[in-house]
Protein backbone atom coordinates (compact mmCIF):
# COMPACT_ATOMS: atom_id res chain seq x y z
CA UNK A 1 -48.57 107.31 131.09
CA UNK A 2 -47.55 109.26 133.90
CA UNK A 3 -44.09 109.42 134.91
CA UNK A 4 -42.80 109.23 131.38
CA UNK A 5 -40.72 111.69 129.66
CA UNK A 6 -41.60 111.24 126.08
CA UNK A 7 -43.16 113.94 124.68
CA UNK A 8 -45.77 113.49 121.83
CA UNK A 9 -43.93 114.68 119.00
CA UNK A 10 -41.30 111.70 119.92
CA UNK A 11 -44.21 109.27 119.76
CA UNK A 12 -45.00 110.42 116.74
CA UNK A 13 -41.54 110.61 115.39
CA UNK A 14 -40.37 107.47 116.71
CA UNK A 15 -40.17 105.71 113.22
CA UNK A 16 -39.44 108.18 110.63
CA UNK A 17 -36.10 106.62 110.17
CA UNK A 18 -37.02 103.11 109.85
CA UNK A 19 -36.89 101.62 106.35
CA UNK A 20 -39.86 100.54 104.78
CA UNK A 21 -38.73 100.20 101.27
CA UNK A 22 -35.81 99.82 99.55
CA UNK A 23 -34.15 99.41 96.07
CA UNK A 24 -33.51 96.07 94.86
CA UNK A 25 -29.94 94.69 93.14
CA UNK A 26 -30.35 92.56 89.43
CA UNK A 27 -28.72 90.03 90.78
CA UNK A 28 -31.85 90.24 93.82
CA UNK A 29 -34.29 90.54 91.15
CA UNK A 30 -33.31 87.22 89.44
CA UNK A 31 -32.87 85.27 92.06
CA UNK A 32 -36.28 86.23 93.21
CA UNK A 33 -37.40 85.23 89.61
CA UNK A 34 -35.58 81.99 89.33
CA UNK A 35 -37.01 80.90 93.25
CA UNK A 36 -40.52 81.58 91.52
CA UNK A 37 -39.97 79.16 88.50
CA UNK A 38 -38.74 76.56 90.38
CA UNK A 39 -41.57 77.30 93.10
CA UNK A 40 -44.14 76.96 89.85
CA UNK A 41 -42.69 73.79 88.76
CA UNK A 42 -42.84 72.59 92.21
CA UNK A 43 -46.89 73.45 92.01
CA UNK A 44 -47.11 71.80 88.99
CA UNK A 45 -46.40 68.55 90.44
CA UNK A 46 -49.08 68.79 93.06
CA UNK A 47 -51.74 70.24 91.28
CA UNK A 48 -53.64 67.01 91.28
CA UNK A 49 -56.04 66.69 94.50
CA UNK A 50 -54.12 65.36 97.72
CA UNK A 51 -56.15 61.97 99.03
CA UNK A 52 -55.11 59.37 101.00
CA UNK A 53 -56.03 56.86 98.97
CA UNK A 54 -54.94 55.66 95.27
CA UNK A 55 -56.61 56.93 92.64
CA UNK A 56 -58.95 54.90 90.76
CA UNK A 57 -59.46 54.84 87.03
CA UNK A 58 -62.86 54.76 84.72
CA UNK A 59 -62.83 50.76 84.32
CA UNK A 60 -62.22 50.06 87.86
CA UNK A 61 -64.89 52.56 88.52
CA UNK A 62 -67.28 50.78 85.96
CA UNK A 63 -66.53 47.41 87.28
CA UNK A 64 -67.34 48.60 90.72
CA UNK A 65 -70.64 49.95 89.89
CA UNK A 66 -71.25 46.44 88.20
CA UNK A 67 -70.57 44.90 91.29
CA UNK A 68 -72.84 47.45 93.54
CA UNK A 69 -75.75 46.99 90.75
CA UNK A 70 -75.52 43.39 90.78
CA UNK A 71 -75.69 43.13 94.73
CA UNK A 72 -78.98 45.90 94.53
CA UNK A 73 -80.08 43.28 92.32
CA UNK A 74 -80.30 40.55 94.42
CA UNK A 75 -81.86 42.66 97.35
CA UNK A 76 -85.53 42.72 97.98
CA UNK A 77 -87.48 46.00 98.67
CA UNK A 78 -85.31 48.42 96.58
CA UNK A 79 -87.15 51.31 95.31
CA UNK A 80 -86.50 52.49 92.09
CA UNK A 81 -84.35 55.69 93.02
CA UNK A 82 -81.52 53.49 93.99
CA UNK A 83 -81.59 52.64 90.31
CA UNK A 84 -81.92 55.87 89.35
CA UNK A 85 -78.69 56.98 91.47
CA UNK A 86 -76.97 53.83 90.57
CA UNK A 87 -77.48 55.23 86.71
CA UNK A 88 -76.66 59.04 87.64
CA UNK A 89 -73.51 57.75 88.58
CA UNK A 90 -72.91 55.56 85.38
CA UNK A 91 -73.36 58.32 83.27
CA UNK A 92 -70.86 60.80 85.74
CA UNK A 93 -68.08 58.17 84.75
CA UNK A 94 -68.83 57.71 80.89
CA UNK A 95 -68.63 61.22 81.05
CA UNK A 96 -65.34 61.34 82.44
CA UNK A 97 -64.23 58.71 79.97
CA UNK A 98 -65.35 61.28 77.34
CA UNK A 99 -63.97 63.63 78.58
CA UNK A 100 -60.76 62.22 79.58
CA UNK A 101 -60.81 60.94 75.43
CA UNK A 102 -61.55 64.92 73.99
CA UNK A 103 -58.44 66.53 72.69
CA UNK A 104 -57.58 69.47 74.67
CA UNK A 105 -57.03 72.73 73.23
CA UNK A 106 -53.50 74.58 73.87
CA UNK A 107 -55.41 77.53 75.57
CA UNK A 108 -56.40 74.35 77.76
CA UNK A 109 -52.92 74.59 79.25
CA UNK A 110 -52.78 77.80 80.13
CA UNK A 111 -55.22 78.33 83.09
């Protein structure tokens, strides 16, 4: 820039003073600690996925799946991938129900 009267080595210079790191106290230390325990518990609570609706559990799923196999029923032209899907999707929720059912291992808890 013309006109200026800094000089390069004052460009360069410029921050040498400015902290960038520092020492902290124990009683700093802990409180950072503590606010990162009570941040983790606060996690803990919203570890389960955020929807808008309510969640829905196995038997209401089953019963649903009754209900949308007994309507395909009753329809005309439905090829037989519909019924395929239809029992994809019975099996996805038995599996939950299974899964839901297996005792978890401690080591479970700790991912």
């Amino acid at each position: 820039m013309s006109g200026s009267n800094i000089t390069f080595e004052d460009f360069v210079t410029c921050d040498d003073d400015v902290a960038t790191a520092g020492t902290l106290t124990e009683g700093e230390i802990l409180e950072s600690v503590n606010n990162c325990i009570e941040s983790d518990k606060d996690d803990d609570f919203n570890d389960e996925p955020q929807t808008s609706s309510t969640s829905v559990s196995t038997n209401e799923a089953k019963k649903a799946l009754t209900t949308v196999r007994s309507f395909i029923e009753q329809c005309s032209n439905i090829k037989d991938n519909v019924f395929s899907s239809l029992f994809v999707i019975e099996n996805q929720i038995d599996l939950e129900i299974v899964n839901f059912l297996k005792q978890k291992k401690i080591t479970d808890f700790f991912k």
